[in-house]
PDB file of N, CA and C in Angstrom:
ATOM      1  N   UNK A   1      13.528 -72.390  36.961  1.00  0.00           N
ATOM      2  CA  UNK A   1      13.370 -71.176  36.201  1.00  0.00           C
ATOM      3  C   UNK A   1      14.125 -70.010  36.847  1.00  0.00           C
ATOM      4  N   UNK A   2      14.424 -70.055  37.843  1.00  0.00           N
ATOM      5  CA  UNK A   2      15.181 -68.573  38.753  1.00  0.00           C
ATOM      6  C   UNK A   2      16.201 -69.276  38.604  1.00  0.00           C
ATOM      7  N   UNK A   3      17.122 -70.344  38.547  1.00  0.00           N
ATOM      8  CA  UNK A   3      18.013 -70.665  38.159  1.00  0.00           C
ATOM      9  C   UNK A   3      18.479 -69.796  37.177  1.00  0.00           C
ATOM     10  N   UNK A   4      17.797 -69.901  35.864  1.00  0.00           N
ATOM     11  CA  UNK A   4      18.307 -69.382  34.763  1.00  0.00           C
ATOM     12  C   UNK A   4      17.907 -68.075  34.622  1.00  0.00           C
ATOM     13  N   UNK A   5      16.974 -67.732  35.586  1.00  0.00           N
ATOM     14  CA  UNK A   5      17.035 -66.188  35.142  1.00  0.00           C
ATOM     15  C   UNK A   5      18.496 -65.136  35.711  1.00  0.00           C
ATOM     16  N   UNK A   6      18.654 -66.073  36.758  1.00  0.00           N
ATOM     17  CA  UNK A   6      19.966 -65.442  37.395  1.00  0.00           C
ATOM     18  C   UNK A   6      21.309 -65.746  36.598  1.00  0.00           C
ATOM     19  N   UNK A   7      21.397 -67.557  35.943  1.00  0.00           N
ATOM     20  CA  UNK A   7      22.891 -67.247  35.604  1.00  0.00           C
ATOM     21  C   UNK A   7      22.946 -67.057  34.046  1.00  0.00           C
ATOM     22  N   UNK A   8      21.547 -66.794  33.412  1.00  0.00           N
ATOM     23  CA  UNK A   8      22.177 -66.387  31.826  1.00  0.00           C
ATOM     24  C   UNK A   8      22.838 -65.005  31.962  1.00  0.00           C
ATOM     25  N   UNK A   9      21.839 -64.233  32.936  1.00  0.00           N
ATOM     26  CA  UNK A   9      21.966 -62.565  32.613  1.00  0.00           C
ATOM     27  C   UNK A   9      23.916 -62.974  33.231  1.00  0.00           C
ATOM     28  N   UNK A  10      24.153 -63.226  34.170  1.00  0.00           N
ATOM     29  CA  UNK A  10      26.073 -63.600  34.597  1.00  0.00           C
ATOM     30  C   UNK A  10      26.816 -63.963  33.816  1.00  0.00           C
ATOM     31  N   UNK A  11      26.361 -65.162  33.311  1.00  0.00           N
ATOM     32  CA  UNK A  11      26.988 -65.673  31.992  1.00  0.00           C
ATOM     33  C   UNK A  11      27.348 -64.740  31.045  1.00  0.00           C
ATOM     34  N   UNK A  12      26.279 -63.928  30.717  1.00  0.00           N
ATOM     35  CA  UNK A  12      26.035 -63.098  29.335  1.00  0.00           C
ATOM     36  C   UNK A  12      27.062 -62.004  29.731  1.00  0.00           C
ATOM     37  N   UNK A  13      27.043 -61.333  30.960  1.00  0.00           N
ATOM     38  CA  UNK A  13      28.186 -60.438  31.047  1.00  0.00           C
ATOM     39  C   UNK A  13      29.380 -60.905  31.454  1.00  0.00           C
ATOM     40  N   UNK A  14      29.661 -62.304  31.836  1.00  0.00           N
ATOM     41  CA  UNK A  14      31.233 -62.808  31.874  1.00  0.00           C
ATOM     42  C   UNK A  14      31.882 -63.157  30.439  1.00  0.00           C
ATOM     43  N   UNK A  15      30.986 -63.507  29.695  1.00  0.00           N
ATOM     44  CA  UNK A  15      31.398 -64.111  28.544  1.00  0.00           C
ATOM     45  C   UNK A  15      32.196 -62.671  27.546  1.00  0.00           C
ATOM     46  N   UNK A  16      30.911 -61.787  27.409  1.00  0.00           N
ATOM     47  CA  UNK A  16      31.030 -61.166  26.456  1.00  0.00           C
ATOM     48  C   UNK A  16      32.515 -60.253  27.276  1.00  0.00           C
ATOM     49  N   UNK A  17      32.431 -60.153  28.181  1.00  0.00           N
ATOM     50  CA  UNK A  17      33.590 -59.015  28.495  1.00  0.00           C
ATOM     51  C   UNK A  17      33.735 -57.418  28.499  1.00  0.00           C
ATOM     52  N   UNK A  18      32.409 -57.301  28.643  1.00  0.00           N
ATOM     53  CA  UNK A  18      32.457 -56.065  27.939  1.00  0.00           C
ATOM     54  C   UNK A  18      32.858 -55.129  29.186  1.00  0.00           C
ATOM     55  N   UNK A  19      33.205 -55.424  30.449  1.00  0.00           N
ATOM     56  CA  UNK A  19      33.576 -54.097  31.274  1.00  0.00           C
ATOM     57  C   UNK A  19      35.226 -54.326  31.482  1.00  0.00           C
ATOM     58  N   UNK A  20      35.963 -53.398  31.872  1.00  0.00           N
ATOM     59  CA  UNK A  20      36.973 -53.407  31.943  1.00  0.00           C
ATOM     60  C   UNK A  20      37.846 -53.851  33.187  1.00  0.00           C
ATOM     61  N   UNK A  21      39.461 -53.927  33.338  1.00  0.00           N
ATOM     62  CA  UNK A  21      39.542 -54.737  34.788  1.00  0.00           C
ATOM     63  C   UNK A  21      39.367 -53.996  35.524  1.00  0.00           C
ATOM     64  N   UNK A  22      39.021 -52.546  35.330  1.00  0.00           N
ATOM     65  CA  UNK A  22      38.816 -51.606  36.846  1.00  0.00           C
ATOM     66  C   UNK A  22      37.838 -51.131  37.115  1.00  0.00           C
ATOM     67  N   UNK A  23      36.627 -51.747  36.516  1.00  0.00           N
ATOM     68  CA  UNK A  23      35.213 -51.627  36.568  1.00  0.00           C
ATOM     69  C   UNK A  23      34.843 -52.438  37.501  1.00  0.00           C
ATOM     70  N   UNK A  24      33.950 -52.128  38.504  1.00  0.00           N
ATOM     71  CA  UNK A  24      33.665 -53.087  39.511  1.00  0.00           C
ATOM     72  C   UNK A  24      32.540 -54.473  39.093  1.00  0.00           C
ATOM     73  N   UNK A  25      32.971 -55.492  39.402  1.00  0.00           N
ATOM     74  CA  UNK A  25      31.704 -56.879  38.922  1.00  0.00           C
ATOM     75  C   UNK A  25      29.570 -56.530  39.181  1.00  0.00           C
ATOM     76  N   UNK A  26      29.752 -56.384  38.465  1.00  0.00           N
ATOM     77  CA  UNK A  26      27.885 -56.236  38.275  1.00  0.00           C
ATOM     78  C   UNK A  26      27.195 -57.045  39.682  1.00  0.00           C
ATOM     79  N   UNK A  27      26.655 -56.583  40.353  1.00  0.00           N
ATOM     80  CA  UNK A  27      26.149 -56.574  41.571  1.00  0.00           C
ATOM     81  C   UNK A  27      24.664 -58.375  41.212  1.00  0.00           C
ATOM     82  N   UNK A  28      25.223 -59.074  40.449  1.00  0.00           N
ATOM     83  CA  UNK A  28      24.152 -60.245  39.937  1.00  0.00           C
ATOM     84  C   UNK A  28      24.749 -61.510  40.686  1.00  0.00           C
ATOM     85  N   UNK A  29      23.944 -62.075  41.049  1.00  0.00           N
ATOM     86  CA  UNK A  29      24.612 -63.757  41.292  1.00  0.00           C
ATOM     87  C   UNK A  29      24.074 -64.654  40.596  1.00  0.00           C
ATOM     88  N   UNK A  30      24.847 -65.629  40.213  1.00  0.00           N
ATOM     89  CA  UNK A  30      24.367 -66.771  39.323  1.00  0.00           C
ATOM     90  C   UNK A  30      24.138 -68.345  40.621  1.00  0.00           C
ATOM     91  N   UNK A  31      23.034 -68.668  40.519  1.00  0.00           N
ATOM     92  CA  UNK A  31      22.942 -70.103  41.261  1.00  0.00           C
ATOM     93  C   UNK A  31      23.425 -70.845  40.337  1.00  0.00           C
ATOM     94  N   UNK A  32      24.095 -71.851  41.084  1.00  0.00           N
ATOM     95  CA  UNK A  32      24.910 -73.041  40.609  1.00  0.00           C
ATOM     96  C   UNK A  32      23.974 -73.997  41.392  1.00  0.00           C
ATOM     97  N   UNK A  33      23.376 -75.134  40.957  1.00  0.00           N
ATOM     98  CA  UNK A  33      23.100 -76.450  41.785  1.00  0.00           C
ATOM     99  C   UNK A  33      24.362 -77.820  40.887  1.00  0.00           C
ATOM    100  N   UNK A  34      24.821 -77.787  42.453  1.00  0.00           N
ATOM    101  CA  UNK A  34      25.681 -79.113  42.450  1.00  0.00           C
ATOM    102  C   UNK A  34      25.223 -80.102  43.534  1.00  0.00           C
ATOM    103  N   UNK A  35      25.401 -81.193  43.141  1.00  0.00           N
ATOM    104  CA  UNK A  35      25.447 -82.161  44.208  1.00  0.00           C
ATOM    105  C   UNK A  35      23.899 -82.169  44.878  1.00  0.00           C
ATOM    106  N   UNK A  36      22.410 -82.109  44.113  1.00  0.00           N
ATOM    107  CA  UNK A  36      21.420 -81.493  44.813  1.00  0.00           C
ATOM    108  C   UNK A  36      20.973 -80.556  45.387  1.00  0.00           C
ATOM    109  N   UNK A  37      22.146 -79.145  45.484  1.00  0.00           N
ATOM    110  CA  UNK A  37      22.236 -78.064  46.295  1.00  0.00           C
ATOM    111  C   UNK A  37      22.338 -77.452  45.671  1.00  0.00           C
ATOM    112  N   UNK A  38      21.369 -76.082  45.596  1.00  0.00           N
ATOM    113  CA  UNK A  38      21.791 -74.790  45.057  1.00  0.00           C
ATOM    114  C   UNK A  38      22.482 -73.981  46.172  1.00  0.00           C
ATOM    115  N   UNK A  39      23.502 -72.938  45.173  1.00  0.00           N
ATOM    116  CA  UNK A  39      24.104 -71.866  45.745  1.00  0.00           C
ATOM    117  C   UNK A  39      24.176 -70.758  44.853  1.00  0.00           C
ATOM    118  N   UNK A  40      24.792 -69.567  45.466  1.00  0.00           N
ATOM    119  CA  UNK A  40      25.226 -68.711  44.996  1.00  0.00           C
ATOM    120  C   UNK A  40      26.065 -68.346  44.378  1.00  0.00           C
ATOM    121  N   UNK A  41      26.603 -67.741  43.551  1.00  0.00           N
ATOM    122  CA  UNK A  41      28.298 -67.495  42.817  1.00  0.00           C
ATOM    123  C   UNK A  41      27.871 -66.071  42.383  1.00  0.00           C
ATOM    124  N   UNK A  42      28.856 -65.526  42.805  1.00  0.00           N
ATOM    125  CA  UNK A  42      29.261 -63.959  42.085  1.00  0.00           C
ATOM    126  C   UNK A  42      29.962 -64.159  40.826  1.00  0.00           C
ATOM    127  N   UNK A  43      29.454 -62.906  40.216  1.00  0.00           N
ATOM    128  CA  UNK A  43      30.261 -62.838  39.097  1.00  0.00           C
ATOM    129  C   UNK A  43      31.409 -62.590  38.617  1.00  0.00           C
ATOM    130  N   UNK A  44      31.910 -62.525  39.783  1.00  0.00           N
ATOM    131  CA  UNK A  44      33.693 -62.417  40.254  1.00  0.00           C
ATOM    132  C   UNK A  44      33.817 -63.687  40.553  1.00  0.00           C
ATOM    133  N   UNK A  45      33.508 -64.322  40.614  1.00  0.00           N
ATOM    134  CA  UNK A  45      34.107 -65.850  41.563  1.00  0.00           C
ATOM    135  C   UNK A  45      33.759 -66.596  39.752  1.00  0.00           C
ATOM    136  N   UNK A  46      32.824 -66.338  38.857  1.00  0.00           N
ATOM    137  CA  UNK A  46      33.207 -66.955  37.494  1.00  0.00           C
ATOM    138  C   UNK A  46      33.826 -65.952  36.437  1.00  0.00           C
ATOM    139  N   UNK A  47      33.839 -64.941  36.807  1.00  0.00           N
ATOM    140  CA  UNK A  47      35.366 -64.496  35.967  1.00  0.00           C
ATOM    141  C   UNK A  47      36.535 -64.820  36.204  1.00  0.00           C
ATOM    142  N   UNK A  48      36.965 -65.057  37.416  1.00  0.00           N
ATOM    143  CA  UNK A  48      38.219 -65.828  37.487  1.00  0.00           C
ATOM    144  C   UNK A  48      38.340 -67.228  37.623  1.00  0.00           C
ATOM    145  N   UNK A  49      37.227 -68.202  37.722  1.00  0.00           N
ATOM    146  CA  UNK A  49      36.669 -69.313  37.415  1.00  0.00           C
ATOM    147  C   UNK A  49      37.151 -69.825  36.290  1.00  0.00           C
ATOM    148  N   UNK A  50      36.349 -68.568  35.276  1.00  0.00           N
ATOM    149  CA  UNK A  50      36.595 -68.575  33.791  1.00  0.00           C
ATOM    150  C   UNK A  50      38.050 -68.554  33.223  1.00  0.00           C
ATOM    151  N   UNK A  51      39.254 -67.171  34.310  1.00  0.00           N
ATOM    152  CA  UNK A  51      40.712 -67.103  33.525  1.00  0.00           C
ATOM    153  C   UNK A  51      41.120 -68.301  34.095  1.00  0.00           C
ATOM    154  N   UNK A  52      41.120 -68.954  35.096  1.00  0.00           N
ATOM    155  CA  UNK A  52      41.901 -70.224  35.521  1.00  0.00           C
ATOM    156  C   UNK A  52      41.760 -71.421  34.603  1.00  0.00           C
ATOM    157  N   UNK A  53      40.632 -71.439  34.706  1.00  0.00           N
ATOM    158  CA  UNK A  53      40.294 -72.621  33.413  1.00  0.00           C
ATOM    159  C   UNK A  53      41.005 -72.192  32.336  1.00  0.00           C
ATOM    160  N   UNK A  54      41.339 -71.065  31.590  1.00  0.00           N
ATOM    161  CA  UNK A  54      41.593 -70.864  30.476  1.00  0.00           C
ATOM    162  C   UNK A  54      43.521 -70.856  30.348  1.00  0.00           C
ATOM    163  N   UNK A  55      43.417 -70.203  31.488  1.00  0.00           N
ATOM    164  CA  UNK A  55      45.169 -70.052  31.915  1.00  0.00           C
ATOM    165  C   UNK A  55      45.501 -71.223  32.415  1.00  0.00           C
ATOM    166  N   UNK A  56      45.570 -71.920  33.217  1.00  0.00           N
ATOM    167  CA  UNK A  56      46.005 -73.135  33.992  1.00  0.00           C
ATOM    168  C   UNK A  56      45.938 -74.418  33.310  1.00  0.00           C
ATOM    169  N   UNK A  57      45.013 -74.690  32.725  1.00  0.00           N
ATOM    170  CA  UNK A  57      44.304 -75.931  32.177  1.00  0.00           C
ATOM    171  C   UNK A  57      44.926 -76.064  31.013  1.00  0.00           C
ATOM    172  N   UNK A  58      45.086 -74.897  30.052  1.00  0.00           N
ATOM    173  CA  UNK A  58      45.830 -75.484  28.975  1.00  0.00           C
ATOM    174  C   UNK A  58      47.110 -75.666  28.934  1.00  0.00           C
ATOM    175  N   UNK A  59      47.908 -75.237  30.204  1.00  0.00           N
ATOM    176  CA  UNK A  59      48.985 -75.136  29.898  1.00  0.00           C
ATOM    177  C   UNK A  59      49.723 -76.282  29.843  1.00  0.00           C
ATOM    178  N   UNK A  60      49.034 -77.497  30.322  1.00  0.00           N
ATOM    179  CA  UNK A  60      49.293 -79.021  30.478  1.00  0.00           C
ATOM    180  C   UNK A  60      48.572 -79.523  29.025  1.00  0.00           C
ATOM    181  N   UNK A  61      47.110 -79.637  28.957  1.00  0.00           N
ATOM    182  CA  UNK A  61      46.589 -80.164  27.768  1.00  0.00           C
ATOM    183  C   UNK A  61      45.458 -79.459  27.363  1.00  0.00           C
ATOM    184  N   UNK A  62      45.385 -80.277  25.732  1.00  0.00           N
ATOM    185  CA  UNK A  62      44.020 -79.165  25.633  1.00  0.00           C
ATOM    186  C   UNK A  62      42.755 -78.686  26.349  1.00  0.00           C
ATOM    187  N   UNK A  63      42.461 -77.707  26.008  1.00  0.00           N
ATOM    188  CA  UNK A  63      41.257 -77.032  26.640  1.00  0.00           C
ATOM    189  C   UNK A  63      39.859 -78.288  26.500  1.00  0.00           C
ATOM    190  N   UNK A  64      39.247 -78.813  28.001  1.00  0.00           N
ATOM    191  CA  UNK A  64      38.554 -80.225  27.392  1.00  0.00           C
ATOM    192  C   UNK A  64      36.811 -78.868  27.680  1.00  0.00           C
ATOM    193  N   UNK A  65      36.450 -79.485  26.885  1.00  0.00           N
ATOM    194  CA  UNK A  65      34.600 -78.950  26.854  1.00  0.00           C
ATOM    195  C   UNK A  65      34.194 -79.240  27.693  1.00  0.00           C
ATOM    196  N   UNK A  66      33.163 -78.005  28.305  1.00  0.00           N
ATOM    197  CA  UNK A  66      32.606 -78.486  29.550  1.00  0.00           C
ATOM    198  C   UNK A  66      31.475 -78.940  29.563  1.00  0.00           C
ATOM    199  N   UNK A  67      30.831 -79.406  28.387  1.00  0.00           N
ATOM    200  CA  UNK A  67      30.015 -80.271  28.159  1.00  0.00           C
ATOM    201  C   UNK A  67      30.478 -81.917  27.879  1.00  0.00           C
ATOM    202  N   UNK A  68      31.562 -82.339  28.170  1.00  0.00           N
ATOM    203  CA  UNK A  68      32.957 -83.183  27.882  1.00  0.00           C
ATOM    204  C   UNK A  68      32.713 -84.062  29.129  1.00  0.00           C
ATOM    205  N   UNK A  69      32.213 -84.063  30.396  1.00  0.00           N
ATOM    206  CA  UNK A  69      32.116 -84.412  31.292  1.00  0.00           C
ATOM    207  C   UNK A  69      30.799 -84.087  32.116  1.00  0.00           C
ATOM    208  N   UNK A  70      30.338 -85.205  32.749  1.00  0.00           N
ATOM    209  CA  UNK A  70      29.029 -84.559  34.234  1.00  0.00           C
ATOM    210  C   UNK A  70      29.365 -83.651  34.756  1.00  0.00           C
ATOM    211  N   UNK A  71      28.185 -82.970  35.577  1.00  0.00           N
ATOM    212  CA  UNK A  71      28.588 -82.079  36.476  1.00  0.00           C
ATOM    213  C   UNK A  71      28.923 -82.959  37.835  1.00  0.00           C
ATOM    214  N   UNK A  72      28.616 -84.400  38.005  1.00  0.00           N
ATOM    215  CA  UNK A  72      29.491 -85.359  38.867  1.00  0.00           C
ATOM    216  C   UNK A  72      30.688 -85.579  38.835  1.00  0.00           C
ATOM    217  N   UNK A  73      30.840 -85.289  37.330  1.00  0.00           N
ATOM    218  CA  UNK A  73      32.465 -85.618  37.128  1.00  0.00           C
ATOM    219  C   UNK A  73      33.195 -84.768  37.142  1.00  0.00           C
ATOM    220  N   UNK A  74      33.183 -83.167  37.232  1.00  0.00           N
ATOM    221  CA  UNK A  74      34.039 -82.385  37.143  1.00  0.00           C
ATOM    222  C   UNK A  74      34.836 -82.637  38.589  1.00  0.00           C
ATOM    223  N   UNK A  75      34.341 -82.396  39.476  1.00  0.00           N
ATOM    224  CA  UNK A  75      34.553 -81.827  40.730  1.00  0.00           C
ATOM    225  C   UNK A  75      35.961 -82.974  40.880  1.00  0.00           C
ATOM    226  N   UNK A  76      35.928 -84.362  40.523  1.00  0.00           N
ATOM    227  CA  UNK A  76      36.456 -85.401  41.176  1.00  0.00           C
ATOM    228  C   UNK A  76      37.797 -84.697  39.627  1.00  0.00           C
ATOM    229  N   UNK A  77      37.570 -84.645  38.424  1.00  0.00           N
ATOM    230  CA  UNK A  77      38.708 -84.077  37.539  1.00  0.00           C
ATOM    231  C   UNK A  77      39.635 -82.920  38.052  1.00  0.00           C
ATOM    232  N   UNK A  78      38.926 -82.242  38.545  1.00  0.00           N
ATOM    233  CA  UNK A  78      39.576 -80.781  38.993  1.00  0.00           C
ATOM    234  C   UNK A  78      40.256 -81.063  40.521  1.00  0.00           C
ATOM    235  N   UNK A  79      39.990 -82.004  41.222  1.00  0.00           N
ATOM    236  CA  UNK A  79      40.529 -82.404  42.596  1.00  0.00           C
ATOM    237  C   UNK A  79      41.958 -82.987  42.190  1.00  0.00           C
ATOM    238  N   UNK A  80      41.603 -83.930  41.139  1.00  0.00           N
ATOM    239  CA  UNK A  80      43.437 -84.375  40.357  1.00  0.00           C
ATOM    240  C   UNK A  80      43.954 -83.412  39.716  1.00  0.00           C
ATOM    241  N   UNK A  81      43.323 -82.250  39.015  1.00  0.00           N
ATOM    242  CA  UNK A  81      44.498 -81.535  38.698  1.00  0.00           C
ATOM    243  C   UNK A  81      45.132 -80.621  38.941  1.00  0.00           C
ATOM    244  N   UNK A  82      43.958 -80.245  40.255  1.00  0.00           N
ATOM    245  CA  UNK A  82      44.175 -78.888  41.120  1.00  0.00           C
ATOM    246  C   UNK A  82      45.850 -78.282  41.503  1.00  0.00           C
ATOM    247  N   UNK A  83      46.750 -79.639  41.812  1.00  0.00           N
ATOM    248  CA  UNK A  83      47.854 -79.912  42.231  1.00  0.00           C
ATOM    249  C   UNK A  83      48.722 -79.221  41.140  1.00  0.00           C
ATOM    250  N   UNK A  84      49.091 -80.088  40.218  1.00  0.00           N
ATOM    251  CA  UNK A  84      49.534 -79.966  38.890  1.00  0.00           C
ATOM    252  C   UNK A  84      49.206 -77.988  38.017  1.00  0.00           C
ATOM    253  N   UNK A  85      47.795 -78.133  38.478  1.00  0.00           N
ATOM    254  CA  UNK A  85      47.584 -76.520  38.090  1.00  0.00           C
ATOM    255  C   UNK A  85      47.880 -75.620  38.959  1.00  0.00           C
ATOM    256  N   UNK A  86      48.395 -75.703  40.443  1.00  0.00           N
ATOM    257  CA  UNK A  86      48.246 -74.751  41.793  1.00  0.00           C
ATOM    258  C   UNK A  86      46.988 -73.897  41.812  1.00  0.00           C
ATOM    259  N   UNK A  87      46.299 -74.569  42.265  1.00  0.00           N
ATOM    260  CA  UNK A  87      44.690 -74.542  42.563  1.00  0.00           C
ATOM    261  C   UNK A  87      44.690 -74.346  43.614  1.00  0.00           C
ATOM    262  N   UNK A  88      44.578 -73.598  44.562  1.00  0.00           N
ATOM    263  CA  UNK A  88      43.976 -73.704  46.247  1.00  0.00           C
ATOM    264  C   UNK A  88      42.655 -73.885  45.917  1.00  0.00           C
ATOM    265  N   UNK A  89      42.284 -74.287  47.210  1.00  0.00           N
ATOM    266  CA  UNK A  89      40.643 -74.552  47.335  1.00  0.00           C
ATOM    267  C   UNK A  89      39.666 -73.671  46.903  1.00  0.00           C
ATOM    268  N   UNK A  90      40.395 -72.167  47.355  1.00  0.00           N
ATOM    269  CA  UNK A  90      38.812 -70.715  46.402  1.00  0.00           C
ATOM    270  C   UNK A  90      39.368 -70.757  44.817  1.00  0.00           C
ATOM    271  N   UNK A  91      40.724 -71.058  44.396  1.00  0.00           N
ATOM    272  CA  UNK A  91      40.340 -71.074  42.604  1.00  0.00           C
ATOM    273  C   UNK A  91      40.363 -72.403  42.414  1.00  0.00           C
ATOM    274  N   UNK A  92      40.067 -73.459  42.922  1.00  0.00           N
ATOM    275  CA  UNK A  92      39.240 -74.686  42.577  1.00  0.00           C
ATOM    276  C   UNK A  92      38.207 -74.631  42.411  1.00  0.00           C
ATOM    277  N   UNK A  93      37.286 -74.007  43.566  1.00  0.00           N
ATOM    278  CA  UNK A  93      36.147 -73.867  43.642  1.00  0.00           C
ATOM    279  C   UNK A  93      35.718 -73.075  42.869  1.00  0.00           C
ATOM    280  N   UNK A  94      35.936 -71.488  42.287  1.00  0.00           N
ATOM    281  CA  UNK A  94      36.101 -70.802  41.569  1.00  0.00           C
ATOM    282  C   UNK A  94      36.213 -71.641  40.013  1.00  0.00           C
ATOM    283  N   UNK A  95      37.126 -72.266  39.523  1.00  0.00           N
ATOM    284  CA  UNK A  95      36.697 -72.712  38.427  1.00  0.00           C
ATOM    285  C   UNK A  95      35.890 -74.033  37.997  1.00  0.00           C
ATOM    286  N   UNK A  96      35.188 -74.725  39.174  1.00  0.00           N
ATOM    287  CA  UNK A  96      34.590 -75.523  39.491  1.00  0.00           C
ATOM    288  C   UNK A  96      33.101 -74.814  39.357  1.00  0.00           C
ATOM    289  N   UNK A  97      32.818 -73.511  39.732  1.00  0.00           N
ATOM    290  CA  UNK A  97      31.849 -73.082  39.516  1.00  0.00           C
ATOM    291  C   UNK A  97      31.702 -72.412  38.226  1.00  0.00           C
ATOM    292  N   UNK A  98      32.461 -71.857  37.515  1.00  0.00           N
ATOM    293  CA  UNK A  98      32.522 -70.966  36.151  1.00  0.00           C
ATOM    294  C   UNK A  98      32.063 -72.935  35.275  1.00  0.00           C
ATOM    295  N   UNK A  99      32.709 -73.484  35.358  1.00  0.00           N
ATOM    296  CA  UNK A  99      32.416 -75.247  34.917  1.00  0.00           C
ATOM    297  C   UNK A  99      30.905 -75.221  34.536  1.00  0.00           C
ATOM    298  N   UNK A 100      30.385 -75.002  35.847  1.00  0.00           N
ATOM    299  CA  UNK A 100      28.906 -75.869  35.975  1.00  0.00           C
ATOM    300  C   UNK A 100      28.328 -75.129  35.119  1.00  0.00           C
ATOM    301  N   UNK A 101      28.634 -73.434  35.615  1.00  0.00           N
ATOM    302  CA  UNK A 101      27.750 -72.496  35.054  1.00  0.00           C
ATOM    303  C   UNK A 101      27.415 -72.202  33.596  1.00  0.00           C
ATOM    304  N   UNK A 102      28.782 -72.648  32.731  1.00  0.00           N
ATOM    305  CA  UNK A 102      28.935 -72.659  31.669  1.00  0.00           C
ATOM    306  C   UNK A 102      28.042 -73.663  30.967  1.00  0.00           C
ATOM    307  N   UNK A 103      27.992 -75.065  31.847  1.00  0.00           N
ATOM    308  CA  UNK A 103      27.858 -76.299  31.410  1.00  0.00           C
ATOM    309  C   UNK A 103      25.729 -75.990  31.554  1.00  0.00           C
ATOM    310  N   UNK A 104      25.498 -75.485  32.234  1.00  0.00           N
ATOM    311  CA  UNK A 104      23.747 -75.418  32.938  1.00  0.00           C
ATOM    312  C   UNK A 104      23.573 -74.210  31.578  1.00  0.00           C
ATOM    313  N   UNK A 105      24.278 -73.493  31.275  1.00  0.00           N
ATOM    314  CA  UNK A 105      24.059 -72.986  30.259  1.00  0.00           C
ATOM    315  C   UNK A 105      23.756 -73.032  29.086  1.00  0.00           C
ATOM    316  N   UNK A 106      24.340 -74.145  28.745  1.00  0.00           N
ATOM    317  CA  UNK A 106      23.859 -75.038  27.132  1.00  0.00           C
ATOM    318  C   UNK A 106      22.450 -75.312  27.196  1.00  0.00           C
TER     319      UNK A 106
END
């Protein structure tokens, strides 16, 4: 339940967009549990989570749903395409987390 009280209210303001790029990120963290482990994610680390996925990912193939895959299976998808997309490890991780968050969201 604190799961979701933390990442709808994140979600709800990454999605909608409503502040601008020189507005500073809303002081909220969203828990992510992967792998048995919860953590933390700022809402900066899934706004750009969010443009990588959107920028990078399609530019090879379509945009796949992130309900399209486990949250087991992302991590090992995004490790193969990290390369191909120029992913370093913080916007891997970064859109590895905007992934889950989206996905725990449904």
């Amino acid at each position: 339940m604190i799961f979701r009280a933390f990442l709808l209210p994140a979600l709800a303001a990454l999605i909608t967009g409503c502040q601008t790029a020189s507005s500073p990120a809303p002081a909220v963290n969203a828990a992510i549990i992967q792998a048995g482990r919860s953590e933390q994610v700022s809402v900066a680390t899934l706004r750009q989570g969010r443009s990588l996925f959107l920028t990078r990912c399609i530019s090879c193939h379509a945009l796949p749903a992130v309900a399209a895959h486990t949250a087991g299976e992302w991590p090992r998808l995004i490790d193969e395409m990290a390369g191909r997309a120029r992913l370093d490890g913080k916007k891997r991780e970064a859109v590895l987390a905007y992934i889950l968050a989206a996905q725990a969201s449904r």
